[in-house]
Each structure stands twice: as C-alpha cells, then as structure tokens.
C-alpha atoms as a PDB file:
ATOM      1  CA  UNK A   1     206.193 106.896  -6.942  1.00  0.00           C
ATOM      2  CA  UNK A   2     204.131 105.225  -4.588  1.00  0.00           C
ATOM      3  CA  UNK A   3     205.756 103.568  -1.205  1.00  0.00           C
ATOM      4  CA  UNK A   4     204.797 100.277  -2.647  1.00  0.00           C
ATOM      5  CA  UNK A   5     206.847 100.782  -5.812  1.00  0.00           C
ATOM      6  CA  UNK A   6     209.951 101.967  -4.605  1.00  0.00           C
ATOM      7  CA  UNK A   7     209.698  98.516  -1.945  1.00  0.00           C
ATOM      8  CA  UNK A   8     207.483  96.035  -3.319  1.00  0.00           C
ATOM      9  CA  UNK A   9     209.077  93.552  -1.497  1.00  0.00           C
ATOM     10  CA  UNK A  10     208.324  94.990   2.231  1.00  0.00           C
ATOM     11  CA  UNK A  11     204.752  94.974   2.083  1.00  0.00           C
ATOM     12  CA  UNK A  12     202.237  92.740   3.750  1.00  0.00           C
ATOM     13  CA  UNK A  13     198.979  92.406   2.249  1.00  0.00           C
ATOM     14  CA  UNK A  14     197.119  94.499   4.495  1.00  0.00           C
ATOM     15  CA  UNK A  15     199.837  97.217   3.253  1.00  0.00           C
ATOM     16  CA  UNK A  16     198.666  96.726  -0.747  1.00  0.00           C
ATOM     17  CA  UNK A  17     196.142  99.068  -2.404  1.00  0.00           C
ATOM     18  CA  UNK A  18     192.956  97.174  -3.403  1.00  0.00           C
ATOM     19  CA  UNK A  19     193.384  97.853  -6.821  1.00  0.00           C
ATOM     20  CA  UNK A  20     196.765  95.602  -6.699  1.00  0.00           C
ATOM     21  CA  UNK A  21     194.980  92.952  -4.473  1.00  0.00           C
ATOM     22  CA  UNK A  22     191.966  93.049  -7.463  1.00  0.00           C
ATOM     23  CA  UNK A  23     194.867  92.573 -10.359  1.00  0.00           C
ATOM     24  CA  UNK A  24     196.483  89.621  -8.186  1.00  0.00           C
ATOM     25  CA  UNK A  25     193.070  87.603  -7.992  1.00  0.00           C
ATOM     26  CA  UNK A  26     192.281  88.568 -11.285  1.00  0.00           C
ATOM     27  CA  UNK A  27     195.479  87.992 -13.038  1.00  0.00           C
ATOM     28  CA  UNK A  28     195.404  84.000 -11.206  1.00  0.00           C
ATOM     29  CA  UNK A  29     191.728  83.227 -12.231  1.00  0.00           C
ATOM     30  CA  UNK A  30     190.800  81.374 -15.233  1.00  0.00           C
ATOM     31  CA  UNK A  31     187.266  82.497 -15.990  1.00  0.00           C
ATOM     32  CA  UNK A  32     185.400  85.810 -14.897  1.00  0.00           C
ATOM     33  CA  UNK A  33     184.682  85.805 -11.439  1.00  0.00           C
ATOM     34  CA  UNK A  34     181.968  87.805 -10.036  1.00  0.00           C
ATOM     35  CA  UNK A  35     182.454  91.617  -7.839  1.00  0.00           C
ATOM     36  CA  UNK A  36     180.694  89.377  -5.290  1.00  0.00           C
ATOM     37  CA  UNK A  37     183.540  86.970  -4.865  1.00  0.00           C
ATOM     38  CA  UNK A  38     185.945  89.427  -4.955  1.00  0.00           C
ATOM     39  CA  UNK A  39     183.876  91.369  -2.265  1.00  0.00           C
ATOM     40  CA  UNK A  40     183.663  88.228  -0.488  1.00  0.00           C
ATOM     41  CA  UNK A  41     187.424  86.863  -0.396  1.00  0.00           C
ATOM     42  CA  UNK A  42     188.591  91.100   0.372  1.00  0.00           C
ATOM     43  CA  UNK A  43     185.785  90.969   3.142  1.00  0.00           C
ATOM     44  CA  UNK A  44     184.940  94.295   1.909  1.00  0.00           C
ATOM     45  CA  UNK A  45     181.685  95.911  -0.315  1.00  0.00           C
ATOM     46  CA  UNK A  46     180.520  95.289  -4.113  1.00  0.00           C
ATOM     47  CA  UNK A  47     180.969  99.332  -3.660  1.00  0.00           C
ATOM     48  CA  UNK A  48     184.802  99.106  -2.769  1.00  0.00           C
ATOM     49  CA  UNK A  49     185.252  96.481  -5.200  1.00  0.00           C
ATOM     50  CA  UNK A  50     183.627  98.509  -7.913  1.00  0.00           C
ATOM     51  CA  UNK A  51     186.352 101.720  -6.920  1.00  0.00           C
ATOM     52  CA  UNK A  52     188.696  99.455  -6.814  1.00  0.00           C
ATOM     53  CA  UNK A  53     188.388  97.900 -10.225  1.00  0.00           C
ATOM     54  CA  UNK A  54     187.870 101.319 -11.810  1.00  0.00           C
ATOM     55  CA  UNK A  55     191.341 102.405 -10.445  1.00  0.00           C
ATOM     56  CA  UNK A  56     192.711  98.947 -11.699  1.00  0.00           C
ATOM     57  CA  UNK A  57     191.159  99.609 -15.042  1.00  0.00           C
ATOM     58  CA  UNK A  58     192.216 103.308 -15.207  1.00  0.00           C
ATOM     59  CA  UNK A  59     196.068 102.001 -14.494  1.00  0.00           C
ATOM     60  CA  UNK A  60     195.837  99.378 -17.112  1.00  0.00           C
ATOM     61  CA  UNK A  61     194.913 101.993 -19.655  1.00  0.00           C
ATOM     62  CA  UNK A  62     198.961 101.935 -20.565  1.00  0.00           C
ATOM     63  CA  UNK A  63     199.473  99.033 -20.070  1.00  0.00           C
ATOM     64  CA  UNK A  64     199.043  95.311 -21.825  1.00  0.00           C
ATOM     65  CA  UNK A  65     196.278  93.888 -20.506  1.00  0.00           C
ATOM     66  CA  UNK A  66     192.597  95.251 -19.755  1.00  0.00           C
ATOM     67  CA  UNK A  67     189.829  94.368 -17.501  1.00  0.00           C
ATOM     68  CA  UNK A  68     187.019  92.586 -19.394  1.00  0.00           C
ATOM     69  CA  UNK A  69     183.513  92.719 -17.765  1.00  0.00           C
ATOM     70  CA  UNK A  70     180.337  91.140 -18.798  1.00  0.00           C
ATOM     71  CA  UNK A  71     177.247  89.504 -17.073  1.00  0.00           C
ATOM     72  CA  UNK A  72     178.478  91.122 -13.857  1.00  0.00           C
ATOM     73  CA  UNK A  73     181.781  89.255 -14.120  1.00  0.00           C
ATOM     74  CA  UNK A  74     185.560  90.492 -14.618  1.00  0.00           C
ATOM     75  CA  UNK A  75     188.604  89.196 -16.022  1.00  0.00           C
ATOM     76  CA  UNK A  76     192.345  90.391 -17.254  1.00  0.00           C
ATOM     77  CA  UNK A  77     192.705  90.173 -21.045  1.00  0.00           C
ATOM     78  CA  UNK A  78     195.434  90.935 -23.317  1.00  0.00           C
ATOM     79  CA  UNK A  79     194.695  94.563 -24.811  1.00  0.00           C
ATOM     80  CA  UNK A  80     192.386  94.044 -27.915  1.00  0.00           C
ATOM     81  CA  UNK A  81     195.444  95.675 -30.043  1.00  0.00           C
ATOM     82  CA  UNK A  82     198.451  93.380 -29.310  1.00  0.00           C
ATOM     83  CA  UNK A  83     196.360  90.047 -30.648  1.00  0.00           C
ATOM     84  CA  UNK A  84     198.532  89.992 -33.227  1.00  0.00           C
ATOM     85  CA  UNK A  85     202.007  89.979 -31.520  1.00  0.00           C
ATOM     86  CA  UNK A  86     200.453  87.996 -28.996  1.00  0.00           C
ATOM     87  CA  UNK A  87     199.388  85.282 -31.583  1.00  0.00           C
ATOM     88  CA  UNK A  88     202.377  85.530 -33.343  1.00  0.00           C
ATOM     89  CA  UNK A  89     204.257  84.730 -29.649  1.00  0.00           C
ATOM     90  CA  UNK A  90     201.891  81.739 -29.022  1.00  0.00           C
ATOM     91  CA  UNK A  91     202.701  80.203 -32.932  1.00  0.00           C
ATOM     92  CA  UNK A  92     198.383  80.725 -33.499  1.00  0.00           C
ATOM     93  CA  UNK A  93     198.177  79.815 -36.998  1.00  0.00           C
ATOM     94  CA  UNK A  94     194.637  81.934 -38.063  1.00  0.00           C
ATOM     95  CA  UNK A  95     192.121  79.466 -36.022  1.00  0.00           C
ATOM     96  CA  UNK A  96     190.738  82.624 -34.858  1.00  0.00           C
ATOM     97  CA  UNK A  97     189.352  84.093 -38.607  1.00  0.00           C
ATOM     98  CA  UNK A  98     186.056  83.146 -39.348  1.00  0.00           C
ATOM     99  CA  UNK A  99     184.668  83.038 -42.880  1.00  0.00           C
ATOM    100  CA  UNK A 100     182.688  85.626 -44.478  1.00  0.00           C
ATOM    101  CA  UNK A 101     179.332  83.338 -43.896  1.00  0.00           C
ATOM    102  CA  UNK A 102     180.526  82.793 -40.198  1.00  0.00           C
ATOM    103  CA  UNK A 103     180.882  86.193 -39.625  1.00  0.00           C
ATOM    104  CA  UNK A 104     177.566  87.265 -41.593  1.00  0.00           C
ATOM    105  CA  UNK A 105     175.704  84.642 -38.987  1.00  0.00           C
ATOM    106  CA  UNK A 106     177.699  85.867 -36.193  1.00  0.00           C
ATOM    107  CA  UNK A 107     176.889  89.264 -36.996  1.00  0.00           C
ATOM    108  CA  UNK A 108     173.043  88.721 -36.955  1.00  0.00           C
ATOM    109  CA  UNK A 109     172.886  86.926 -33.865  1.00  0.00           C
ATOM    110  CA  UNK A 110     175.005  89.765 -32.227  1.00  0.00           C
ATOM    111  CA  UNK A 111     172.445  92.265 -33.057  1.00  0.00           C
ATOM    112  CA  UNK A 112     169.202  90.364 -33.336  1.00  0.00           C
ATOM    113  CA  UNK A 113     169.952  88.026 -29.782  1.00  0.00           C
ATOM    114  CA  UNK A 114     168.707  86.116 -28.832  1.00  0.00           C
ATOM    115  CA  UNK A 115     167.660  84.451 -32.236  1.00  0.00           C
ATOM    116  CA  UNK A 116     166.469  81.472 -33.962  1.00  0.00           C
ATOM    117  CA  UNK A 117     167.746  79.505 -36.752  1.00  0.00           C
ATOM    118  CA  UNK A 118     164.781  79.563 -38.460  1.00  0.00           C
ATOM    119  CA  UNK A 119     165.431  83.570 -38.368  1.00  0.00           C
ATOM    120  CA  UNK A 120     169.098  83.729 -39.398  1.00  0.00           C
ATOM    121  CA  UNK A 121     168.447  81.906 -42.127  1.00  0.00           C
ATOM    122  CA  UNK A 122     165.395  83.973 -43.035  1.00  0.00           C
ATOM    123  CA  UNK A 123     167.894  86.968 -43.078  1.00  0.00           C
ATOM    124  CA  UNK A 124     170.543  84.841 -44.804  1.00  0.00           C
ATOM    125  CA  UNK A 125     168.725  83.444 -47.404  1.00  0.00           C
ATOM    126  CA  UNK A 126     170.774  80.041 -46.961  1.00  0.00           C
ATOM    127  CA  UNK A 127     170.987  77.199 -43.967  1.00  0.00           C
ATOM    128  CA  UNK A 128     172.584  78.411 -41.160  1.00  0.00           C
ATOM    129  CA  UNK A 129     173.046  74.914 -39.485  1.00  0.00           C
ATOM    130  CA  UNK A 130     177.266  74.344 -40.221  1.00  0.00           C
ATOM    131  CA  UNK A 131     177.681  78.297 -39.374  1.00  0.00           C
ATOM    132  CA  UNK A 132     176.170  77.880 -36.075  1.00  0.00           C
ATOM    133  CA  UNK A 133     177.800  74.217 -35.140  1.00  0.00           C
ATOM    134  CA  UNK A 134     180.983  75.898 -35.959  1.00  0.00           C
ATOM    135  CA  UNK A 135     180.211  79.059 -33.911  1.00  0.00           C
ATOM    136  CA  UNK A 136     179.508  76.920 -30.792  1.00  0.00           C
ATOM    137  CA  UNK A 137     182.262  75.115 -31.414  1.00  0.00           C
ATOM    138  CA  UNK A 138     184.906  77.966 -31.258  1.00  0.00           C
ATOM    139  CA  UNK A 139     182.558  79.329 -28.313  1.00  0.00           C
ATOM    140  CA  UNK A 140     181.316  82.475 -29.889  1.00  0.00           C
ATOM    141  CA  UNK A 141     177.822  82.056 -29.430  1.00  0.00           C
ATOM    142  CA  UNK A 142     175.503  79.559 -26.953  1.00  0.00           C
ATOM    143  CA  UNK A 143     172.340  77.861 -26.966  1.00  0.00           C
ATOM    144  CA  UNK A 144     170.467  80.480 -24.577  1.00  0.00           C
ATOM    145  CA  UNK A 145     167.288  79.178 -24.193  1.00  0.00           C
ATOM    146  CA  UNK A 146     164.004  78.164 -26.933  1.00  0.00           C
ATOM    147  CA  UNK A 147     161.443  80.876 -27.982  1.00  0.00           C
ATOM    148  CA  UNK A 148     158.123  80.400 -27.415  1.00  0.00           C
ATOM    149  CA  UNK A 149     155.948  79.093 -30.758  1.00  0.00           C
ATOM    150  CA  UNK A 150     156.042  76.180 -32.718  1.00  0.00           C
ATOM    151  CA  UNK A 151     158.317  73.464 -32.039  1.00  0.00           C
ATOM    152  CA  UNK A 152     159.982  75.811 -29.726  1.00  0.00           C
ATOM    153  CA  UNK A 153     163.292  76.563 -31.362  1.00  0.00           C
ATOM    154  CA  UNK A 154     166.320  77.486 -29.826  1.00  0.00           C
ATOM    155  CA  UNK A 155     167.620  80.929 -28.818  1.00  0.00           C
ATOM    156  CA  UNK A 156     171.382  81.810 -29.955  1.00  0.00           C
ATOM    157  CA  UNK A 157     173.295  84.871 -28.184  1.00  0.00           C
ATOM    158  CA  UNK A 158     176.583  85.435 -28.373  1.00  0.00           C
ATOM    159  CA  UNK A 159     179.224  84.623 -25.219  1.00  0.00           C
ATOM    160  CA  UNK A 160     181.616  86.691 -23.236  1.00  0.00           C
ATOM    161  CA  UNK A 161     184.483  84.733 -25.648  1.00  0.00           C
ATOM    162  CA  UNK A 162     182.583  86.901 -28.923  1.00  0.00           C
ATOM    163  CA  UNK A 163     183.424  89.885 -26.744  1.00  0.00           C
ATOM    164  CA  UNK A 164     187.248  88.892 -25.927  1.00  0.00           C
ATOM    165  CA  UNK A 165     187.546  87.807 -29.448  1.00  0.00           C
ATOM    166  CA  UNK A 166     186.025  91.017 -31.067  1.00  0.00           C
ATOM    167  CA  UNK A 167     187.755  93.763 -28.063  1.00  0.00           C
ATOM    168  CA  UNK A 168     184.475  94.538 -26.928  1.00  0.00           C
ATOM    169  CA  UNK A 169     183.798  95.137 -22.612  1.00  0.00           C
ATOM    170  CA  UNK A 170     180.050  95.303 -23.787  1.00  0.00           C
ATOM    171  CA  UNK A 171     177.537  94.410 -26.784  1.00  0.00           C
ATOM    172  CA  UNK A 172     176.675  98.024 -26.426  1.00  0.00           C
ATOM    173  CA  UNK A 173     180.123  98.714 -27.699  1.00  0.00           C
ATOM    174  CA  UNK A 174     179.265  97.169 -31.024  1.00  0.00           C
ATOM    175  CA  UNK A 175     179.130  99.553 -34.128  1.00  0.00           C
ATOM    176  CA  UNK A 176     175.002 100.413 -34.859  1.00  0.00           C
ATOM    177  CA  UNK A 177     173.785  99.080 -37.900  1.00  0.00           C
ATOM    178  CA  UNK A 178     174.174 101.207 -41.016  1.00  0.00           C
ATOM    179  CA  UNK A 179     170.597 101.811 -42.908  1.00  0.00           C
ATOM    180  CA  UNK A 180     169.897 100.283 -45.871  1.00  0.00           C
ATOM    181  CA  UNK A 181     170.181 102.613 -48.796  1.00  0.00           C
ATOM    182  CA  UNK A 182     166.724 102.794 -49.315  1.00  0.00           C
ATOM    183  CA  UNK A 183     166.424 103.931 -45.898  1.00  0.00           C
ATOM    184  CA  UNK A 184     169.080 106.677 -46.074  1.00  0.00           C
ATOM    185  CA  UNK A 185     167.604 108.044 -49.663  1.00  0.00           C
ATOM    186  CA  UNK A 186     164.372 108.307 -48.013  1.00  0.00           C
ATOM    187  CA  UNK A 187     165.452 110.420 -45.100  1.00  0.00           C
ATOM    188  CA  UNK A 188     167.649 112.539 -47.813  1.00  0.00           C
ATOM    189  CA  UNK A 189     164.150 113.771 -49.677  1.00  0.00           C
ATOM    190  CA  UNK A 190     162.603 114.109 -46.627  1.00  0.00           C
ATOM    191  CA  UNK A 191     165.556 116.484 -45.022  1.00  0.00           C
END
C-alpha cells in the first residue's frame, strides 16, 4: 500500500501521483477535455500526461469507471458492463434502446462514415429521414460536413456519445462486418 493510501488525508498536491491528479480533473469535468489541457493546467508534457493516463487507465481496470478517449479527448465513464445497475439506480426507463431501423441506420453510418442520406437509404431500401432526426436527437450521430456532388448533401458520422453508449474507446473497436453469404460460398470453392 502506497504512502498515499494508508494517509490520504496528509498529502499536498505536489505529494499526489499524476495518475490521481488526472482522475481528480477528470472525474470533475463534464465533457472530454483534451491531453493538452491537462498538460497545460499540470504544467507538465502531452508525454507525462499520456503515462499518466495509461497508469490511471490500467488502475481503473477493477474498478467502476473507465477512461473514454476519442478525437484526442478523455473522459471517466461508468464501465460499459454496469449500464444496467447503473440505469436501474438512476430510474432510466429504456430511452436508451433504439429500434431495429434505428439501429440498422446507425449501424451503416458507423461503418460507411461519413455518409449521405441519399446512401443509407440506398442500402436501406426505405427513407432514412425520421431514423436520422431521431439519431441526432439522442446525439448518436452529427451532421459532419456535405460531400462534394450534386446538391451537396450532408455527411453523417457518428459522435463520441455512439461510443459511450455502445462501450467502445474507438470505432476501431467495432466488430468487422460479416460477408455476405455469397461472399463466404465463393471463398469456400475457391479454398
């Protein structure tokens, strides 16, 4: 046991390892903040702060709550696995389950972002336009920009709330796509 843990209360803040300075700042903030303010509030180096939030995140492994990064930013979350204790705590009815069509659009602009409407609902088959008014609404997924082409359409990605809500630090952590049958027989003759 560390000198700090057997007398947390004789300390100054000098005294404190950075990784419990990092989980103080973090734990206060409302949205991600950047390794730059964190580097810049610590007066130390994007490099410390990156050691020091890797020793954070390694000591949250057993613990409730996780570091979240995206875009270069950080934030404590509840662990992905407790949502449902911690929703049952908070009284959440199920605001947070999306239909089967809102997860089908969610799903293709997760792995075809950024993405038009006019392409969703290509892949759909159906209008997208209540799926992706009810996506923004809940915060999954922003407007990111407009593609290039006729009537220059807007670009839909998905938002660092899509990660929190699915337990994800990363779109790379995202499942890959499984092949269409077709696909897999194909490869099956050929092997």
């Amino acid at each position: 046991m560390s000198d700090f843990e057997q007398n947390p209360g004789q300390h100054s803040e000098t005294d404190l390892p950075l990784a419990v300075k990092l989980e103080a700042i973090l734990f206060v903030t409302a949205e991600p903040v950047s390794t730059a303010q964190l580097a810049a509030v610590l007066d130390v180096a994007p490099s410390v702060i990156e050691r020091g939030l890797n020793e954070l995140d390694a000591s949250l492994q057993t613990r409730g709550l996780r570091l979240q990064r995206h875009a270069g930013r950080v934030q404590l979350t509840t662990a992905p696995q407790l949502a449902g204790l911690i929703e049952r705590f908070l009284g959440l009815e199920a605001t947070s389950h999306l239909s089967r069509a809102a997860l089908e659009t969610l799903a293709i602009i997760a792995y075809q972002q950024p993405v038009t409407r006019p392409q969703i609902d290509s892949i759909r088959g159906v209008n997208s336009d209540s799926m992706l008014k009810s996506l923004l609404h809940k915060g999954l997924i922003l407007e990111s920009g407009r593609a290039d082409g006729p009537g220059r359409p807007i670009l839909y990605s998905t938002t660092p709330e899509f990660l929190q809500h699915f337990g994800l630090n990363s779109i790379l952590e995202m499942p890959p796509l499984a092949k269409p049958e077709e696909e897999a027989a194909e490869e099956l003759l050929k092997g």
